[in-house]
C-alpha atoms as a PDB file:
ATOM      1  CA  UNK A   1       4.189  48.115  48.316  1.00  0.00           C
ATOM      2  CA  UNK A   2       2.083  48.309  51.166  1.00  0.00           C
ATOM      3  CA  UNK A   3      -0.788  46.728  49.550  1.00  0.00           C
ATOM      4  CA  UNK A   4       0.848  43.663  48.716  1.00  0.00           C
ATOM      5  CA  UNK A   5       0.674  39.893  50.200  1.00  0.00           C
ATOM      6  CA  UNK A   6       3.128  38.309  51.767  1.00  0.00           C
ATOM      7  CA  UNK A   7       4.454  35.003  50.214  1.00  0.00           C
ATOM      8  CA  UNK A   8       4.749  33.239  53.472  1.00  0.00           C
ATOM      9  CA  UNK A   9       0.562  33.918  53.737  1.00  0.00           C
ATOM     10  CA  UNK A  10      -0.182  32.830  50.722  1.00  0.00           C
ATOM     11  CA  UNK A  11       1.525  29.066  51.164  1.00  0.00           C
ATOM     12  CA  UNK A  12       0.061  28.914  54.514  1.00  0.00           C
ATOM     13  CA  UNK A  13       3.905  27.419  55.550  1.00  0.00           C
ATOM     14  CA  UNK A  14       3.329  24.211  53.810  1.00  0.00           C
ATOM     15  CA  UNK A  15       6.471  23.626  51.725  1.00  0.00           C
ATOM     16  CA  UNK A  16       6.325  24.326  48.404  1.00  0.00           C
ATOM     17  CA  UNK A  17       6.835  20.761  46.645  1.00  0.00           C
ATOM     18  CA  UNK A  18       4.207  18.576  47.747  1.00  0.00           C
ATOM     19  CA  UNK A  19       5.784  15.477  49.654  1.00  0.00           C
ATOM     20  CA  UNK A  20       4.558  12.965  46.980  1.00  0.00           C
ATOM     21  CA  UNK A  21       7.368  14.724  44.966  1.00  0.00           C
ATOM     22  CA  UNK A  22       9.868  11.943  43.213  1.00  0.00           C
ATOM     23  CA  UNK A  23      12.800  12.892  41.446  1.00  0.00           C
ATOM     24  CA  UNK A  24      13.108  12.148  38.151  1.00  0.00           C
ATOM     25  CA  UNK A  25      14.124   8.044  37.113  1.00  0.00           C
ATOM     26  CA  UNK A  26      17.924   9.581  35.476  1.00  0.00           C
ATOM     27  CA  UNK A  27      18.410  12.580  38.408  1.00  0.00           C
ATOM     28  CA  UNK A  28      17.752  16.244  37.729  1.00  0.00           C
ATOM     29  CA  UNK A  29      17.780  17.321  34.197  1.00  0.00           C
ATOM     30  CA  UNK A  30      19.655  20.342  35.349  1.00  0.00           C
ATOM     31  CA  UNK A  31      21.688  19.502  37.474  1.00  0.00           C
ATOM     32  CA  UNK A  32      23.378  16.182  35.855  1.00  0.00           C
ATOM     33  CA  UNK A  33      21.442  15.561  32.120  1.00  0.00           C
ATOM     34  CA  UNK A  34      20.917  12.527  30.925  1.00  0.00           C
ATOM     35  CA  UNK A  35      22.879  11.680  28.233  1.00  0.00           C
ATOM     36  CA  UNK A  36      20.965  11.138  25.331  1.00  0.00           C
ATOM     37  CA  UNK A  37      21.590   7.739  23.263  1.00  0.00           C
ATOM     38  CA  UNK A  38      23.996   7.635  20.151  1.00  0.00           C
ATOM     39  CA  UNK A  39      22.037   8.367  16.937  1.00  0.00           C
ATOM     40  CA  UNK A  40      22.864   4.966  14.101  1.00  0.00           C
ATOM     41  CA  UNK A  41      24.390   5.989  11.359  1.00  0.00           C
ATOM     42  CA  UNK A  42      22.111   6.580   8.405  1.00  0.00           C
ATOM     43  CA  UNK A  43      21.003   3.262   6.378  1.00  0.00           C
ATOM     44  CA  UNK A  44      21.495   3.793   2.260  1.00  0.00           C
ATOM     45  CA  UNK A  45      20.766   0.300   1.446  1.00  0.00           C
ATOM     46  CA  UNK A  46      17.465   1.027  -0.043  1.00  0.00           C
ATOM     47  CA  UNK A  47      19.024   3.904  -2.109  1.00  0.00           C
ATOM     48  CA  UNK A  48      21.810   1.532  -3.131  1.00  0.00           C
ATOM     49  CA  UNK A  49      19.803  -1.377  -3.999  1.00  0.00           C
ATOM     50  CA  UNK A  50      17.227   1.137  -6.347  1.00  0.00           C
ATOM     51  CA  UNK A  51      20.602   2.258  -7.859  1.00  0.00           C
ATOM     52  CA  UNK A  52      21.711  -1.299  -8.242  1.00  0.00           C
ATOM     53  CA  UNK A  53      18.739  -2.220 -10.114  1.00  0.00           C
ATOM     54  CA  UNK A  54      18.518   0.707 -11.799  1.00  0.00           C
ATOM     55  CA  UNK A  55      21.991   0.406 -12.874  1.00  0.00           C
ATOM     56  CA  UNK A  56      20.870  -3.225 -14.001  1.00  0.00           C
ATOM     57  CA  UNK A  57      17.838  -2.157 -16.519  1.00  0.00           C
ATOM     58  CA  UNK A  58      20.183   0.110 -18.144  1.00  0.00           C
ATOM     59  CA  UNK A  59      22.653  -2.724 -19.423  1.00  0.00           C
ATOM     60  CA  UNK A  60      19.800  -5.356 -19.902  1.00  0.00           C
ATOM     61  CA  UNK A  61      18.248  -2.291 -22.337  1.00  0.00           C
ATOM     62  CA  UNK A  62      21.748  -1.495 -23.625  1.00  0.00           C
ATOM     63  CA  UNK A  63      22.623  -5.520 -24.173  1.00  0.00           C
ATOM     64  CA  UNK A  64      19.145  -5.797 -26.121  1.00  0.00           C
ATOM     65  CA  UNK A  65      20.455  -2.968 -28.247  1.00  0.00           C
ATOM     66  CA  UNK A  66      23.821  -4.709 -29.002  1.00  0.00           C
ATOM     67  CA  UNK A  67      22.298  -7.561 -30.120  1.00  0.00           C
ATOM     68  CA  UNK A  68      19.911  -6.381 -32.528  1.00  0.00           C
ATOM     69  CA  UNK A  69      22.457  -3.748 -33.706  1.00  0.00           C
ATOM     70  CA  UNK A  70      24.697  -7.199 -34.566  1.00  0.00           C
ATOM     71  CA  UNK A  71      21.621  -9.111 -36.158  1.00  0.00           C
ATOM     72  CA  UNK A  72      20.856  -6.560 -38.447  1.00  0.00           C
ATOM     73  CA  UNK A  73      24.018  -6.844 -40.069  1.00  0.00           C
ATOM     74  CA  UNK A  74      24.354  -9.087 -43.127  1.00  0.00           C
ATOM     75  CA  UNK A  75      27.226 -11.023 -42.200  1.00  0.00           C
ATOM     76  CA  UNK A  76      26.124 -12.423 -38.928  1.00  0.00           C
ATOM     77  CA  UNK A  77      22.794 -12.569 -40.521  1.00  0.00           C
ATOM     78  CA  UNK A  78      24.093 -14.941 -42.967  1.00  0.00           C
ATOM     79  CA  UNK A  79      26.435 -16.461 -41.392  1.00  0.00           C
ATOM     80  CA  UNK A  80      23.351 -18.029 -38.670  1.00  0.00           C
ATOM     81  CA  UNK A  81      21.643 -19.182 -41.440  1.00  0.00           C
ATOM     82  CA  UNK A  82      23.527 -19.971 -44.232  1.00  0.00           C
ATOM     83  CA  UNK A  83      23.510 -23.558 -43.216  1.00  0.00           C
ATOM     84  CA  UNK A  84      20.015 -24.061 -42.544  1.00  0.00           C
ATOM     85  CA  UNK A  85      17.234 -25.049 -45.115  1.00  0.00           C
ATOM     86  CA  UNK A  86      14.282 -23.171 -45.705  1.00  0.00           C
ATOM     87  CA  UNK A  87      15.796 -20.056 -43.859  1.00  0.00           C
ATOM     88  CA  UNK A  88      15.203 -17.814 -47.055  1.00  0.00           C
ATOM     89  CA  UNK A  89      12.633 -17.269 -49.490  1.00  0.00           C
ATOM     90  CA  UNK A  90      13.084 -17.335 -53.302  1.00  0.00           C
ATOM     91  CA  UNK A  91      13.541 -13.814 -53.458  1.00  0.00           C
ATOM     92  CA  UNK A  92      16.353 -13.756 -50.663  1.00  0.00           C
ATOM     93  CA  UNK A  93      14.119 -12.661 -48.491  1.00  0.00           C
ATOM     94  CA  UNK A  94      14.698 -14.067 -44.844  1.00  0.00           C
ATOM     95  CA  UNK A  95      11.660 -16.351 -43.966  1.00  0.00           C
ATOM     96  CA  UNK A  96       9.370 -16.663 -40.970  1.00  0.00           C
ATOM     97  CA  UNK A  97      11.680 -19.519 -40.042  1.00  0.00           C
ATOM     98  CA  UNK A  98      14.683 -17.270 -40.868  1.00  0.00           C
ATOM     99  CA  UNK A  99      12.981 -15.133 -38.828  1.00  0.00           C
ATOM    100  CA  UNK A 100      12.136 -17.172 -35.744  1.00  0.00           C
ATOM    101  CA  UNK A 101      15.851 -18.679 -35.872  1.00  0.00           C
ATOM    102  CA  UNK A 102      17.056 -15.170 -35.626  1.00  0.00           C
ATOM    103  CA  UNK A 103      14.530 -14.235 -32.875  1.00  0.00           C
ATOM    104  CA  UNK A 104      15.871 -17.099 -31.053  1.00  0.00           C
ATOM    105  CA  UNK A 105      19.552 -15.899 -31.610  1.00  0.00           C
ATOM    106  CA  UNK A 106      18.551 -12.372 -30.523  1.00  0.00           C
ATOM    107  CA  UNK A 107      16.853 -13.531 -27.338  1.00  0.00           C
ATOM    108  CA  UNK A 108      19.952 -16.178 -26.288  1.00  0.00           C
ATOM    109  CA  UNK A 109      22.666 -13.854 -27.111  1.00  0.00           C
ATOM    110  CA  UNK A 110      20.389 -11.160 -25.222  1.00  0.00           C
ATOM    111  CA  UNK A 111      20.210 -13.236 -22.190  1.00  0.00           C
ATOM    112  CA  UNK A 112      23.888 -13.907 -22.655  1.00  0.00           C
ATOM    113  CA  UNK A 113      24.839 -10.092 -22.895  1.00  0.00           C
ATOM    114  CA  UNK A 114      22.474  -9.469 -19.565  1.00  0.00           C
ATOM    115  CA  UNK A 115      24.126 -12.141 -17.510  1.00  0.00           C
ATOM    116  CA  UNK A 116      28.098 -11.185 -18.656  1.00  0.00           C
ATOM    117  CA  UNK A 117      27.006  -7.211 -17.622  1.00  0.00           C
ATOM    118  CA  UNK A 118      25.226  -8.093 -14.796  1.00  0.00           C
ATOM    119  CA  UNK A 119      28.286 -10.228 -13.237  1.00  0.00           C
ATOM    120  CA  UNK A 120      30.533  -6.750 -13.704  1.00  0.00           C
ATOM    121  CA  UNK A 121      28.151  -4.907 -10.477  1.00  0.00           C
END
């Protein structure tokens, strides 16, 4: 290696660092590493909410499908308007205000259904 250069020619005998050199603000990342902060725990509350509501729609559905299930029967049927006048028509055939007392009915007892299932979650 006779051809080669000498390292102490090539830096002229300045130091290597330059003296603006300032350590770094939590010491030498080799020496003593910064710790790094504590990760938070993951947040499900979004998931848990969607599942809340989803949860939610599924009994309001399944409450809608009780009640009309129940209306559709004959003795209820009757029994709601057995005592009010002009609820069938001279064939037995339930009315349109038959019909709108039972719509009524469905959407209360709906509503009813949805609030009772809804105070279980």
């Amino acid at each position: 290696m006779e051809s080669a250069t000498d390292l102490s020619e090539l830096l002229g005998g300045n130091p290597v660092q330059s003296p603006a050199f300032t350590p770094m603000a939590g010491g030498d990342p080799f020496i003593a590493p910064v710790s790094a902060p504590k990760a938070s725990p993951p947040d499900y509350s979004k998931q848990t909410s969607i599942l809340r509501y989803s949860v939610h729609g599924l009994l309001s559905t399944f409450s809608i499908f009780i009640t009309v299930f129940v209306l559709s029967l004959s003795y209820p049927r009757t029994l709601i308007l057995q005592h009010i006048p002009n609820t069938y028509t001279a064939g037995g055939v339930v009315s349109y205000t038959g019909a709108a007392i039972l719509g009524g009915v469905a959407v209360l007892t709906s509503h009813i259904l949805t609030v009772f299932f809804r105070s279980l979650f």
